[in-house]
Protein backbone atom coordinates (compact mmCIF):
# COMPACT_ATOMS: atom_id res chain seq x y z
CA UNK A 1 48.80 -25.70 33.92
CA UNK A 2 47.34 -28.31 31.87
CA UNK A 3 43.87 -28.38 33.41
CA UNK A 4 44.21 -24.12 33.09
CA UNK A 5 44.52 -24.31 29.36
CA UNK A 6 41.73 -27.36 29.13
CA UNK A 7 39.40 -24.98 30.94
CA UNK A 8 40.46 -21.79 28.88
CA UNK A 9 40.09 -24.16 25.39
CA UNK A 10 36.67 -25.18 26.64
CA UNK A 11 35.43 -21.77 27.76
CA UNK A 12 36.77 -20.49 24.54
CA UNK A 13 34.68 -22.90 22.22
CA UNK A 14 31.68 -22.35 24.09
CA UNK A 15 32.02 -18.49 23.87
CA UNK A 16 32.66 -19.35 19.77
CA UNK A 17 29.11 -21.60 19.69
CA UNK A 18 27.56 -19.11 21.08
CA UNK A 19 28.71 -16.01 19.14
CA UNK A 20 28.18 -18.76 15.97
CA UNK A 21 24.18 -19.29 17.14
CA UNK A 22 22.52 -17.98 14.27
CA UNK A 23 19.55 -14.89 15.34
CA UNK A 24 17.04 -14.27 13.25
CA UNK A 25 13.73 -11.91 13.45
CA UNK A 26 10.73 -13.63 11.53
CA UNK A 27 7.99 -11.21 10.64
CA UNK A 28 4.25 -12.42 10.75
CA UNK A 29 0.79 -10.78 9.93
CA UNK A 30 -0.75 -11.97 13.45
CA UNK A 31 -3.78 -10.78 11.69
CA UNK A 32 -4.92 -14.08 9.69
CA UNK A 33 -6.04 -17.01 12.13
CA UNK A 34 -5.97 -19.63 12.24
CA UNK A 35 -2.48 -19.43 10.67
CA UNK A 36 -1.50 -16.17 12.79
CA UNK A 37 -3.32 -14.14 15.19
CA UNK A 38 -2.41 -12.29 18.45
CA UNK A 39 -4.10 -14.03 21.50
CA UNK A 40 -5.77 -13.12 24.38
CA UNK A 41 -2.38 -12.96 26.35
CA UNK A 42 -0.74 -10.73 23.43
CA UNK A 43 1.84 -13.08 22.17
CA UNK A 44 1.57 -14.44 18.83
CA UNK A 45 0.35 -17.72 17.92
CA UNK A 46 -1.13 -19.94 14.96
CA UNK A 47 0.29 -22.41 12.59
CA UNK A 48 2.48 -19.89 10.79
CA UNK A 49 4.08 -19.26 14.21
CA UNK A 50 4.38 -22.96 15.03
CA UNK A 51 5.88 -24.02 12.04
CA UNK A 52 8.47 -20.91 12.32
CA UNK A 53 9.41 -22.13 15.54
CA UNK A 54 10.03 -25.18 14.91
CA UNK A 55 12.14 -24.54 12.01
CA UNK A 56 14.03 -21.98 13.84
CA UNK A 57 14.84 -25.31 15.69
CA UNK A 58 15.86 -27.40 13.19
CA UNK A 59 18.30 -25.21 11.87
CA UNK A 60 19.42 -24.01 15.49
CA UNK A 61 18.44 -20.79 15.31
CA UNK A 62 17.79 -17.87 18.07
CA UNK A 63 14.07 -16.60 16.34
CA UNK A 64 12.20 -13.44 17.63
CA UNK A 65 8.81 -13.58 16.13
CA UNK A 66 7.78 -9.79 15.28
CA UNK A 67 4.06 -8.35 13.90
CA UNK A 68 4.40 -6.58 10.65
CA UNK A 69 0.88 -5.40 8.75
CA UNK A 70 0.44 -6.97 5.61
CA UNK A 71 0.98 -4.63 3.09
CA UNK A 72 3.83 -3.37 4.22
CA UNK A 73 5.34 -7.02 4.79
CA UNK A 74 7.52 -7.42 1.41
CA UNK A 75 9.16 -3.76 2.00
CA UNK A 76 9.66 -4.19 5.29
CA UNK A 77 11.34 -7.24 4.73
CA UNK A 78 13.69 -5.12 1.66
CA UNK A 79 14.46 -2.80 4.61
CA UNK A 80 16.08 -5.49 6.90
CA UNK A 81 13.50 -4.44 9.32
CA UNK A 82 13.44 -8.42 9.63
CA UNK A 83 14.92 -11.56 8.21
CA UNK A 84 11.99 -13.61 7.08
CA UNK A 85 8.17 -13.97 6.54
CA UNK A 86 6.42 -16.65 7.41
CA UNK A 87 2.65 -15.33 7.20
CA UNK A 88 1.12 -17.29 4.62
CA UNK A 89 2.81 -15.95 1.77
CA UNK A 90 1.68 -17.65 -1.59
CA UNK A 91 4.72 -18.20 -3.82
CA UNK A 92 3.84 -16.19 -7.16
CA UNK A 93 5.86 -14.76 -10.19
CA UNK A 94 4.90 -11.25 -9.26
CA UNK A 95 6.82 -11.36 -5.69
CA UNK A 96 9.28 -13.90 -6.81
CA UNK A 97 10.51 -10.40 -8.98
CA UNK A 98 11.36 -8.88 -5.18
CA UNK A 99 12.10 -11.66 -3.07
CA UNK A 100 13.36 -15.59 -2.86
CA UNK A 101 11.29 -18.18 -1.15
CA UNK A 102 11.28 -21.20 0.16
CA UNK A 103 9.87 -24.41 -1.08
CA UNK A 104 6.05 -24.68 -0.07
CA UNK A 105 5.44 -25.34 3.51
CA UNK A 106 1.27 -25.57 2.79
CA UNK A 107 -0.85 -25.48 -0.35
CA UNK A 108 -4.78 -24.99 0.08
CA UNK A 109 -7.60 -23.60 -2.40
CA UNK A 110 -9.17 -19.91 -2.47
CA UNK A 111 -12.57 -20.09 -2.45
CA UNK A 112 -16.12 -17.63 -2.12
CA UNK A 113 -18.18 -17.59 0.92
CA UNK A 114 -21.75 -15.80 0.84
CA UNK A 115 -24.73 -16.23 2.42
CA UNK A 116 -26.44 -19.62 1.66
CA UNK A 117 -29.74 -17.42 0.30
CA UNK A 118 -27.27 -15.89 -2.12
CA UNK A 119 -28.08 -15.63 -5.92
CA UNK A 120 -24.55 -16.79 -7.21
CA UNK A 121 -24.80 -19.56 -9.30
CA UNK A 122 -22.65 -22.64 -9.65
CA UNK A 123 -20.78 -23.64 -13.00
CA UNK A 124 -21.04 -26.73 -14.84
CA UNK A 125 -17.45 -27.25 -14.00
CA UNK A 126 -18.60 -26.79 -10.40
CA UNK A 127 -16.68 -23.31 -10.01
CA UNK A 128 -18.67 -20.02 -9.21
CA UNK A 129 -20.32 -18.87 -12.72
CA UNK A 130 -18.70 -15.62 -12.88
CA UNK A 131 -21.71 -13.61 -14.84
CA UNK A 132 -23.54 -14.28 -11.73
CA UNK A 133 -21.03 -11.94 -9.72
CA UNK A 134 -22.29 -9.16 -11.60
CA UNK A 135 -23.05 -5.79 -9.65
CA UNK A 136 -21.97 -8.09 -6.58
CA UNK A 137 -19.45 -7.24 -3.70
CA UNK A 138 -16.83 -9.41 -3.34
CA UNK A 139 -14.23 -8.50 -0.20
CA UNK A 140 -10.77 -9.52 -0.29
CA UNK A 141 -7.64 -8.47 1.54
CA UNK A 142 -5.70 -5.86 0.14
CA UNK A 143 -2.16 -6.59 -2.07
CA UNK A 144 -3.32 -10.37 -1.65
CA UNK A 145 -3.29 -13.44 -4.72
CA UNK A 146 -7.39 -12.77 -3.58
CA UNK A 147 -7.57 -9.25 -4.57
CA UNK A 148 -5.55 -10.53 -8.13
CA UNK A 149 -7.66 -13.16 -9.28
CA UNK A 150 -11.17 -11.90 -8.38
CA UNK A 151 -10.18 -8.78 -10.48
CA UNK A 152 -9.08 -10.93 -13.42
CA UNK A 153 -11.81 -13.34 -13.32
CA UNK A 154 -14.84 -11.44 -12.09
CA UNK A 155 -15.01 -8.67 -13.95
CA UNK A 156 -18.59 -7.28 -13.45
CA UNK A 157 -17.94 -7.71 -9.53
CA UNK A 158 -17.00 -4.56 -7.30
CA UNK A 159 -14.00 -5.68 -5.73
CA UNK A 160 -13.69 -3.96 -2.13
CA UNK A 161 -10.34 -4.48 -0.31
CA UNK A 162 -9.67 -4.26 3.31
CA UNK A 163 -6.33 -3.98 5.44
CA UNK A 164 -7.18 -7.15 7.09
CA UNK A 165 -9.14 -10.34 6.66
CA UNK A 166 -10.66 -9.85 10.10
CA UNK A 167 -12.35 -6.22 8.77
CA UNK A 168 -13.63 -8.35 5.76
CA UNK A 169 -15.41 -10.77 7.33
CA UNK A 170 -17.11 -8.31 9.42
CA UNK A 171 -18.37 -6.37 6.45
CA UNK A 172 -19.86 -9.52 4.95
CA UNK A 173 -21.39 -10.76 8.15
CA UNK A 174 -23.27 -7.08 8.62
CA UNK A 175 -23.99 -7.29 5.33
CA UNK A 176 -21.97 -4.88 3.60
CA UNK A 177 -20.43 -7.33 1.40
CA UNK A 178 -22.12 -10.11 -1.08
CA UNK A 179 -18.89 -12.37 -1.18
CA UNK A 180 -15.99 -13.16 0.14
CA UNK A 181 -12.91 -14.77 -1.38
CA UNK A 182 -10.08 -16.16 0.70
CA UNK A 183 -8.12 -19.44 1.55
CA UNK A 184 -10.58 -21.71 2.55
CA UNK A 185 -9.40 -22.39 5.93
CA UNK A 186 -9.13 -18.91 7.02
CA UNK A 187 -12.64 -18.11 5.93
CA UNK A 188 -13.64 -21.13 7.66
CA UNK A 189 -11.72 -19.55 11.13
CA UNK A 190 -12.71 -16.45 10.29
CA UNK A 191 -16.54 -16.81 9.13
CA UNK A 192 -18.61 -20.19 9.50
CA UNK A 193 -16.85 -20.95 12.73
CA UNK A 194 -18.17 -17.79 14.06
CA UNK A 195 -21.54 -16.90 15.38
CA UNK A 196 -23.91 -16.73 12.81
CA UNK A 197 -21.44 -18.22 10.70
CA UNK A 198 -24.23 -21.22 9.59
CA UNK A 199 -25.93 -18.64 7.79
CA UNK A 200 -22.93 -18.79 4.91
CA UNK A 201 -21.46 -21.25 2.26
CA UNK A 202 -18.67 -22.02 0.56
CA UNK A 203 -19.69 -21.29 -2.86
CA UNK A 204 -18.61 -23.95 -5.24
CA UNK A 205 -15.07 -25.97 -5.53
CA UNK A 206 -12.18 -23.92 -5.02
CA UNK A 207 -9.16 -23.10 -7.14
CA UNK A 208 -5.46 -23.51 -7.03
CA UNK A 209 -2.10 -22.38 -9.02
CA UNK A 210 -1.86 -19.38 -11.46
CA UNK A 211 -2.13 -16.11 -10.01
CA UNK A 212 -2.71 -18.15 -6.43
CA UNK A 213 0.33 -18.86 -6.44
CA UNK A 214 2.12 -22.28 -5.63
CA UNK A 215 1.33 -22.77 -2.23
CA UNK A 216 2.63 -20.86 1.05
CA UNK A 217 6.19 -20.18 1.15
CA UNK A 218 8.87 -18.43 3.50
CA UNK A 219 9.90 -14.60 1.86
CA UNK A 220 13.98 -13.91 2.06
CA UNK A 221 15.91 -11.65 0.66
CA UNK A 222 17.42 -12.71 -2.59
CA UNK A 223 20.82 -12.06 -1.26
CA UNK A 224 19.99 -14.39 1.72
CA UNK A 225 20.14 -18.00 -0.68
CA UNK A 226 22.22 -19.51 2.43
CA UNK A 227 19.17 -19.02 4.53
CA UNK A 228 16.64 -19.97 2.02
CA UNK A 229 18.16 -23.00 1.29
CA UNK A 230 18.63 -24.38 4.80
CA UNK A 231 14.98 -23.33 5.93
CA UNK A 232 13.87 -25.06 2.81
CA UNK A 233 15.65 -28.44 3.77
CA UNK A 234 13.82 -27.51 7.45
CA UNK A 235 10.63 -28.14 5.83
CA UNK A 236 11.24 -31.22 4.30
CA UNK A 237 12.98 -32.21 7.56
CA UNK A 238 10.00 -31.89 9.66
CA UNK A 239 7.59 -33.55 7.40
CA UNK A 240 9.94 -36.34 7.38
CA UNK A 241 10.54 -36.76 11.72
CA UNK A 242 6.64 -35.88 11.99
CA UNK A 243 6.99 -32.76 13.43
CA UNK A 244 4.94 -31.21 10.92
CA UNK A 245 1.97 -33.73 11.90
CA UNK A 246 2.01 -32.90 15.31
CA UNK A 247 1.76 -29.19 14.32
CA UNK A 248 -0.34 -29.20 11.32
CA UNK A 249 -3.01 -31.78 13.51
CA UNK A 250 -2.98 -29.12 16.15
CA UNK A 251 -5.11 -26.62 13.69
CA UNK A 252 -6.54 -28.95 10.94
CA UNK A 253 -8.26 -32.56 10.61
CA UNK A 254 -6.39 -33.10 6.95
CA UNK A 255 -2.98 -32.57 5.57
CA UNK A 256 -2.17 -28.91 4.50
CA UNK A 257 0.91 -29.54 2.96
CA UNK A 258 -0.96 -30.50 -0.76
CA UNK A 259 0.43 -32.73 -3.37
């Protein structure tokens, strides 16, 4: 009798664990390498999708990692057609008005890439001279902290958006576009990594904060603080037991995270 009701306690707490296991779907562009992308096999992969994972873990979580296009990412995520994005989502006022995030998870500059023969002209402060934009197309992603700040700082370019990065970079690299302005690293992935790709420059230094943003973060729903809060302490958990390294020198030769 006693060994009955030991096995009946025991089957009953792992049934409870189990209901208890936390499932959660975590939406990502898969259109952005080298933070997401879909690979030749179909499944989803890229930092984003690494550093989901493995905060999925941390917090002992059952994750399914979905594909959501980017524009409709922030209403999709209003719709509870998923519980999270982790896509490279900068952390600014504007979406901050819709959603929570996380803290930061990586912080790295938007820059311009054109052709190396190109006219624009560099700044005494070492930033693109914006008169020299003029009459210039400049591609940037649609609904993106790109598409904000080269319309409120280059104001005599045309800016031309595009449903992905990928259809960007192909538009400047057959010559359709003058400029391109992105996150470094994904223009690096996307454009001087690529054939042909030593035929273009990063145009000047980069920039940081304001309408950028403050650095990648992980969208919630604002009624979801209990999940915001322990994905947040994730992060700082896996910079701290080096998991973060191992992922983050998988993709890049320097620290992401920023200062």
């Amino acid at each position: 009798m006693t060994l009955t009701l030991a096995a009946a306690a025991l089957a009953f707490a792992t049934a409870s664990a189990s209901a208890e296991t936390m499932k959660l779907t975590i939406a990502t562009e898969g259109a952005y390498a080298p933070f997401n992308y879909v690979a030749d096999d179909g499944s989803l992969q890229g930092f984003d999708v690494d550093i989901a994972k493995a905060l999925c873990e941390k917090i002992k979580a059952e994750c399914t990692i979905v594909k959501q296009d980017w524009d409709g990412m922030i209403p999709a995520l209003l719709a509870k057609k998923f519980d999270a994005i982790v896509a490279s989502m900068s952390i600014t006022e504007e979406r901050k008005q819709k959603i929570d995030f996380t803290g930061k998870y990586y912080n790295t500059p938007a820059v311009l890439v054109a052709r190396k023969d190109s006219k624009i002209k560099i700044g005494t402060d070492g930033h693109v001279d914006p008169a020299s934009l003029k009459g210039l197309k400049i591609g940037v992603q649609r609904a993106t902290i790109h598409e904000n700040f080269a319309r409120a700082n280059f104001p005599g370019a045309e800016i031309v958006v595009y449903d992905t990065a990928d259809n960007a970079n192909l538009d400047l690299m057959s010559g359709r576009l003058d400029a391109r302005m992105d996150d470094i690293l994904a223009l690096q992935e996307g454009i001087l990594k690529q054939e042909g790709g030593g035929d273009y420059a990063i145009m000047g230094k980069g920039w940081t904060g304001g309408l950028l943003g403050d650095g990648a973060g992980i969208g919630v729903r604002k009624e979801d603080s209990k999940l915001r809060d322990a994905l947040s302490q994730a992060i700082l958990d896996i910079r701290a037991d080096g998991t973060y390294k191992k992922i983050n020198d998988k993709y890049f030769n320097f620290d992401v995270y920023g200062d």
